[in-house]
Structure formats: structure tokens, C-alpha cells
Protein backbone atom coordinates (compact mmCIF):
# COMPACT_ATOMS: atom_id res chain seq x y z
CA UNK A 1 -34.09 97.58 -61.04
CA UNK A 2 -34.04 93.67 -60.88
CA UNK A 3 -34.73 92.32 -57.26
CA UNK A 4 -31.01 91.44 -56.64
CA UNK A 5 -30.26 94.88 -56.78
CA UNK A 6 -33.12 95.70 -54.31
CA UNK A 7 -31.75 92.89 -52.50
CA UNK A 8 -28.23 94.24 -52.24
CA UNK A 9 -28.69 97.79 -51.41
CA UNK A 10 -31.03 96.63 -48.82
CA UNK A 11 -28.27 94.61 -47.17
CA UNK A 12 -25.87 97.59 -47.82
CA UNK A 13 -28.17 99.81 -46.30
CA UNK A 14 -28.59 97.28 -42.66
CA UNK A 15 -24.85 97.41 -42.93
CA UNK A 16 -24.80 101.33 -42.74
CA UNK A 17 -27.01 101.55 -40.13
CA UNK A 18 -24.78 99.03 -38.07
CA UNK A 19 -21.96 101.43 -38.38
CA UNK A 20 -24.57 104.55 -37.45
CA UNK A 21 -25.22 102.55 -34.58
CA UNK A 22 -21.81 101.75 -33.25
CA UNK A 23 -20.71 105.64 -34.01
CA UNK A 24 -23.30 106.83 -32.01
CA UNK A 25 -23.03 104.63 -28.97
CA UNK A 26 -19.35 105.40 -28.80
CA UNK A 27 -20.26 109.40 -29.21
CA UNK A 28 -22.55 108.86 -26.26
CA UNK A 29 -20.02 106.87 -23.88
CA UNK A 30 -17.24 109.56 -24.70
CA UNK A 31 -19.37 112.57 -24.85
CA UNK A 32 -22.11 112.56 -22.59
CA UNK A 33 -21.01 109.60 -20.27
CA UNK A 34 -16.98 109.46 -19.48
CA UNK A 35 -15.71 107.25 -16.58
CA UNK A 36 -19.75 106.06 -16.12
CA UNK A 37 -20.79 102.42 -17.19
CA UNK A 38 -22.70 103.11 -20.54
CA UNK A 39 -22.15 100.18 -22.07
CA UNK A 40 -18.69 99.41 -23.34
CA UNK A 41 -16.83 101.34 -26.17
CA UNK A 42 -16.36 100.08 -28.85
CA UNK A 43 -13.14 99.66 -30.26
CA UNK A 44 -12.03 101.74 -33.11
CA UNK A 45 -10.00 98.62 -35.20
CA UNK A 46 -13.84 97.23 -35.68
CA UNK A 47 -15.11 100.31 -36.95
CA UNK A 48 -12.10 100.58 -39.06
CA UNK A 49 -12.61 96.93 -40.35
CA UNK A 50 -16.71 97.41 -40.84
CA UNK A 51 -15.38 100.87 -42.79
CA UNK A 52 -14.07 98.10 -45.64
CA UNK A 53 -17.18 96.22 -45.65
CA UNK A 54 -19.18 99.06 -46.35
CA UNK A 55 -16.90 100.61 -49.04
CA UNK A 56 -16.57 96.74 -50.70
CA UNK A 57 -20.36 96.02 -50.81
CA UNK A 58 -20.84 99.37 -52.45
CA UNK A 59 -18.04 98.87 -55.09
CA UNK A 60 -19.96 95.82 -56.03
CA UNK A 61 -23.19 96.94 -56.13
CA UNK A 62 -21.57 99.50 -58.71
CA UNK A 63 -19.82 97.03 -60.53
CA UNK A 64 -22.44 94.54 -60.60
CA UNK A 65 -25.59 96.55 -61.62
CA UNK A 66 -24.56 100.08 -62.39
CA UNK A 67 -26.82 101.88 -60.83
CA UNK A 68 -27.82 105.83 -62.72
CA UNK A 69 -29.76 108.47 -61.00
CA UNK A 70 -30.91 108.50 -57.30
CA UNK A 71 -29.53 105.02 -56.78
CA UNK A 72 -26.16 105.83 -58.12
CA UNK A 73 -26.16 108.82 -55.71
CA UNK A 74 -27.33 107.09 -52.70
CA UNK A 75 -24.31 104.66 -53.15
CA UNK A 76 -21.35 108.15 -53.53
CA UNK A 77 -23.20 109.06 -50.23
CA UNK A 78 -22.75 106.40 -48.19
CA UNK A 79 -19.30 105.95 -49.38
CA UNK A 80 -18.34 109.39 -48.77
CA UNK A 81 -20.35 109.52 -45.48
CA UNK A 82 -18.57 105.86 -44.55
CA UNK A 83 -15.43 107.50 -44.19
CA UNK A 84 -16.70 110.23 -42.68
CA UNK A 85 -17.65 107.59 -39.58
CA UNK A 86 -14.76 106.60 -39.64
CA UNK A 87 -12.91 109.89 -39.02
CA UNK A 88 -15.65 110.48 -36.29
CA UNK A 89 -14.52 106.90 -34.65
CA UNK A 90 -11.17 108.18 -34.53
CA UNK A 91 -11.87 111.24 -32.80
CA UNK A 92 -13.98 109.47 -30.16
CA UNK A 93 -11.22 107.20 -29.11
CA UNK A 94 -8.63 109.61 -29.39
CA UNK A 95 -11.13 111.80 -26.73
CA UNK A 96 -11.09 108.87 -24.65
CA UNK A 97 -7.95 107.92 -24.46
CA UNK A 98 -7.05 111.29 -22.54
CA UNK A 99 -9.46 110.05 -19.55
CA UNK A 100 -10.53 113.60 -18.98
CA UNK A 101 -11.00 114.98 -15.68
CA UNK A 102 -13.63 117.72 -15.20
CA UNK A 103 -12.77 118.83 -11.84
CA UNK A 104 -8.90 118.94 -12.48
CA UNK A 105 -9.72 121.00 -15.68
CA UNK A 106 -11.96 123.39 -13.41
CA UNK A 107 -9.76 124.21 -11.33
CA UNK A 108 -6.76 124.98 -13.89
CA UNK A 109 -9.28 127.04 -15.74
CA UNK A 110 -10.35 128.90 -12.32
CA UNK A 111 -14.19 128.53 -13.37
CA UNK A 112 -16.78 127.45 -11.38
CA UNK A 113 -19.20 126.32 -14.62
CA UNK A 114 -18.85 123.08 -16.43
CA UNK A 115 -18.05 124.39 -19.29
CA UNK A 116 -16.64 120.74 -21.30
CA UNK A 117 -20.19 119.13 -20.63
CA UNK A 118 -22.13 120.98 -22.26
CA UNK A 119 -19.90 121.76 -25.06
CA UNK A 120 -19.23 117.94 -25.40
CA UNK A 121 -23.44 117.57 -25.77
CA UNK A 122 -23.41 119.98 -28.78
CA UNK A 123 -21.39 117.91 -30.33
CA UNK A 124 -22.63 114.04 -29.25
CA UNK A 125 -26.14 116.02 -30.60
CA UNK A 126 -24.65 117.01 -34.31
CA UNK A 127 -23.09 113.36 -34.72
CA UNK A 128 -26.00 111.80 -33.44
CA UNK A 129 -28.40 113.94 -35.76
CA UNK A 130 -26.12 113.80 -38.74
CA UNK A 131 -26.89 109.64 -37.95
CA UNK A 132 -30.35 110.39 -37.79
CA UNK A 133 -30.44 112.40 -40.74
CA UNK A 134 -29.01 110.14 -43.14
CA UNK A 135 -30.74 106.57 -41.99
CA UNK A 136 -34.18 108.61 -42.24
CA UNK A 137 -32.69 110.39 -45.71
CA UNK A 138 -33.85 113.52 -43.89
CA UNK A 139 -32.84 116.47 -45.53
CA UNK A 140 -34.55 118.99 -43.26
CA UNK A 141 -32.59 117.71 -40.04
CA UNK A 142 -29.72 117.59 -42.26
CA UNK A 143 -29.83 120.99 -42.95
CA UNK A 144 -30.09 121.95 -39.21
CA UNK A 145 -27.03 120.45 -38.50
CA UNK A 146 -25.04 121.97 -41.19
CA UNK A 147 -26.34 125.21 -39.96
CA UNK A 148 -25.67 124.47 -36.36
CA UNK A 149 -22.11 123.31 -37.13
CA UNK A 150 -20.90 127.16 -37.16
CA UNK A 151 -22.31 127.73 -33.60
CA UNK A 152 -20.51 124.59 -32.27
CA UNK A 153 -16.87 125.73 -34.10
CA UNK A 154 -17.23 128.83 -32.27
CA UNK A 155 -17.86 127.25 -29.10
CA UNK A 156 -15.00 125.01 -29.57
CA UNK A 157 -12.35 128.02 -30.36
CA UNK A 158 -13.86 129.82 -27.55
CA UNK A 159 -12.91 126.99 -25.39
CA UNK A 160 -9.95 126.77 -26.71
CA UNK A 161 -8.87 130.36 -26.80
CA UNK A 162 -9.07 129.95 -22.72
CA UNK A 163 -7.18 127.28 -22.40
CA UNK A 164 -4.23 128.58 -24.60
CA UNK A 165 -4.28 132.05 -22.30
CA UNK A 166 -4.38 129.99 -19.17
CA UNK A 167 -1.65 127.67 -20.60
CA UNK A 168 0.46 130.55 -21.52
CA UNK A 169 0.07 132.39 -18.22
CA UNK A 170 1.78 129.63 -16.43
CA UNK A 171 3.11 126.02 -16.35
CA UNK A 172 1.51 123.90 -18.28
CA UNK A 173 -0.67 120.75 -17.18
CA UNK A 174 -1.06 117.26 -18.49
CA UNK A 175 -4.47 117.53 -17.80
CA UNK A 176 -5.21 121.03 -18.87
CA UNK A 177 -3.25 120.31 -22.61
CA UNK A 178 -5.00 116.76 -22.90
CA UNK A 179 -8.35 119.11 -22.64
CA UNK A 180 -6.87 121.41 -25.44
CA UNK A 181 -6.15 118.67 -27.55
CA UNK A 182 -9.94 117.03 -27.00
CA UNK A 183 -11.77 119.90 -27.54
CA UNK A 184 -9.92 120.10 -30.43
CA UNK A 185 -10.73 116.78 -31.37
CA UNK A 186 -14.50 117.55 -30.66
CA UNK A 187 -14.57 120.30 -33.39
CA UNK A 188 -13.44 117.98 -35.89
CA UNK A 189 -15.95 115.61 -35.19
CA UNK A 190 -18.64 117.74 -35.08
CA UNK A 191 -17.32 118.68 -38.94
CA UNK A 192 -17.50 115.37 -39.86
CA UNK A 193 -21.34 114.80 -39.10
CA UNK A 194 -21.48 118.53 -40.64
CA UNK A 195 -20.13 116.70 -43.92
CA UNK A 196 -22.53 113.56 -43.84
CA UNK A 197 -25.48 116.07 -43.35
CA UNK A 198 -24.42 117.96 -46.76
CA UNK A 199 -24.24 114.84 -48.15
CA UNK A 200 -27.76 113.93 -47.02
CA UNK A 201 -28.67 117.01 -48.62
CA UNK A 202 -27.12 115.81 -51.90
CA UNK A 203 -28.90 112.35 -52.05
CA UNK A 204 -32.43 114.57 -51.42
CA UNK A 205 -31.82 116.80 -54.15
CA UNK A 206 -28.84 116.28 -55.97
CA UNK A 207 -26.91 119.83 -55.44
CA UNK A 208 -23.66 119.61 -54.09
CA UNK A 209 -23.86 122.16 -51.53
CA UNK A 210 -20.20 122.08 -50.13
CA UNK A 211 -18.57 125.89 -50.44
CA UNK A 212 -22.26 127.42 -50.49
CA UNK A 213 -23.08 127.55 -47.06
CA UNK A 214 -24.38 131.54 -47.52
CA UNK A 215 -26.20 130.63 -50.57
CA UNK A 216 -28.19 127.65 -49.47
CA UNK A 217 -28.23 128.26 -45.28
CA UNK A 218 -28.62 132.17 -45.99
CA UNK A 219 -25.80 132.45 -43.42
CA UNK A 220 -22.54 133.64 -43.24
């Protein structure tokens, strides 16, 4: 490949990890650090706009050189992961817009545990290791997250299993429903960075592993 192509996906590649970073940080002021100074969040209308870039520059890359083999597949990834940070940005903010309140959802839920917190960590951890995964093109952390998204969907529908009996037993809350909905919201991020890791897992080797979770994971 000539050295403007080497040129260009080395640009497109600093763009990508600009939009790994910004996912991340906003996973980790939503997730791990609500209502605490973390840095600010940032807004989803500039990951939205950033989104474009990234799609754009790989279009032209396409267009301009087109690209066969490992190359070709690197670019599908990061478009197809691209939007997958997206989706993930718009989960975040949708989390934070509810301004959750762990005390207020303790006491609705009559448990003495914190059960949000840690549930909230699982998931900061998957979208913050599916980033990891696919900067560092690391299939072998890519396949841990795929494998730990199950555990993390069952934690989420246990979650919200509890909240839908308590809701039904009684009145409902603002709080207590905004809690529903975010935990909610949580699982679907966490099966976004579940879908950037498979697609790690396709630039390493080329298989498109989506629907084969028991064949390549050994799992159910």
C-alpha cells in the first residue's frame, strides 16, 4: 500500500481512538461516578457529530484506495463498531439524564445492599474493555467480553425482575421506574461493547462469529 494510504488509516485510526476515549470517560462519569466531579460529560450531539467523521474518512479511504484483505476488514470494523459507540453514547446520557438516586432506590427496593453499583461496574468494565480490545486489536480480551456479556444480561434481568415485583406490589415511583428504565439501558450498552468485541474478533481472524456464541465460546 502507497504511503497515503498508510497515512490515512493512520489518521482514521487517531480519530477512532478519540471517540474510544470520549465513550469511555462518559461510561465512567455515568457508571462508576454519578453526582461526583469526574470530569465533565460529554455531550452526546459531539459524539453524534465525531460518529460522521469517522464513517466519512472511512468511505474515502474505500473510495480512494480500495483497500482488499485485512485492510479492507479493519475499515467494515470500525464502521460497524463506530455506530456501535454511538448507540453506547446514547445509552450513557439517557442513564444520566434520570439523575439516579441510590438511597431513594434502596429504600423502595427494601434492601440494604447496593445492588445498582456494582451492577453499573460490570457494565462501565465490558464498554471499557470492548475499547480496550479493539484500539489494542486484541482478540483474546475481546473474546472475554463476549463471553462475559451473558453474565451481565442476567444480572440486568435479575435487577429488573425486582423492580417490576416491587413496582407491581404497590404505587409506583418516579425514582424506582427511572431505575427500571436505566438498568435497562445498561443491558443494552453492555450489548453494544459485546458487538464491537465480535467484531474485534473478526478483524483478528476473519470469521464472523455473530449467532455462534456455543460454537466459538463453548457456551450456551
Amino acid at each position: 500500500m502507497t504511503k497515503h494510504f498508510e497515512r490515512d488509516v493512520e489518521q482514521l485510526t487517531h480519530l477512532l481512538e478519540t471517540q474510544l476515549n470520549r465513550v469511555r470517560h462518559n461510561a465512567r462519569i455515568v457508571l462508576l461516578s454519578p453526582g461526583e466531579e469526574d470530569g465533565a460529560f460529554i455531550p452526546d450531539k459531539e459524539l453524534d457529530q465525531f460518529e460522521v467523521v469517522l464513517e466519512e474518512e472511512c468511505l474515502k479511504i474505500s473510495a480512494l484506495h480500495q483497500p482488499v484483505a485485512h485492510d479492507l476488514r479493519y475499515l467494515t470494523v470500525v464502521i460497524k463498531a463506530n455506530r456501535d459507540l454511538e448507540r453506547i453514547g446514547d445509552l450513557l446520557e439517557n442513564i444520566l439524564e434520570f439523575n439516579l438516586s441510590q438511597s431513594d432506590i434502596q429504600v423502595d427496593l427494601g434492601e440494604t445492599d447496593a445492588y445498582m453499583p456494582p451492577l453499573f461496574a460490570e457494565v462501565e468494565k465490558a464498554i471499557r474493555d470492548a475499547s480496550n480490545c479493539l484500539s489494542r486489536r486484541d482478540d483474546e480480551l475481546a473474546m472475554a467480553v463476549w463471553a462475559h456479556n451473558k453474565e451481565i444480561s442476567r444480572l440486568c434481568d435479575q435487577m429488573m425482575d425486582k423492580m417490576r415485583t416491587v413496582l407491581l406490589g404497590r404505587n409506583s415511583t418516579k425514582h424506582l421506574l427511572d431505575a427500571l428504565l436505566s438498568v435497562r439501558y445498561a443491558k443494552r450498552a453492555a450489548d453494544h461493547a459485546a458487538n464491537i468485541a465480535k467484531d474485534v474478533i473478526y478483524l483478528s481472524t476473519g470469521e464472523i462469529v455473530r449467532h455462534r456464541r456455543k460454537e466459538i465460546l463453548g457456551k450456551g
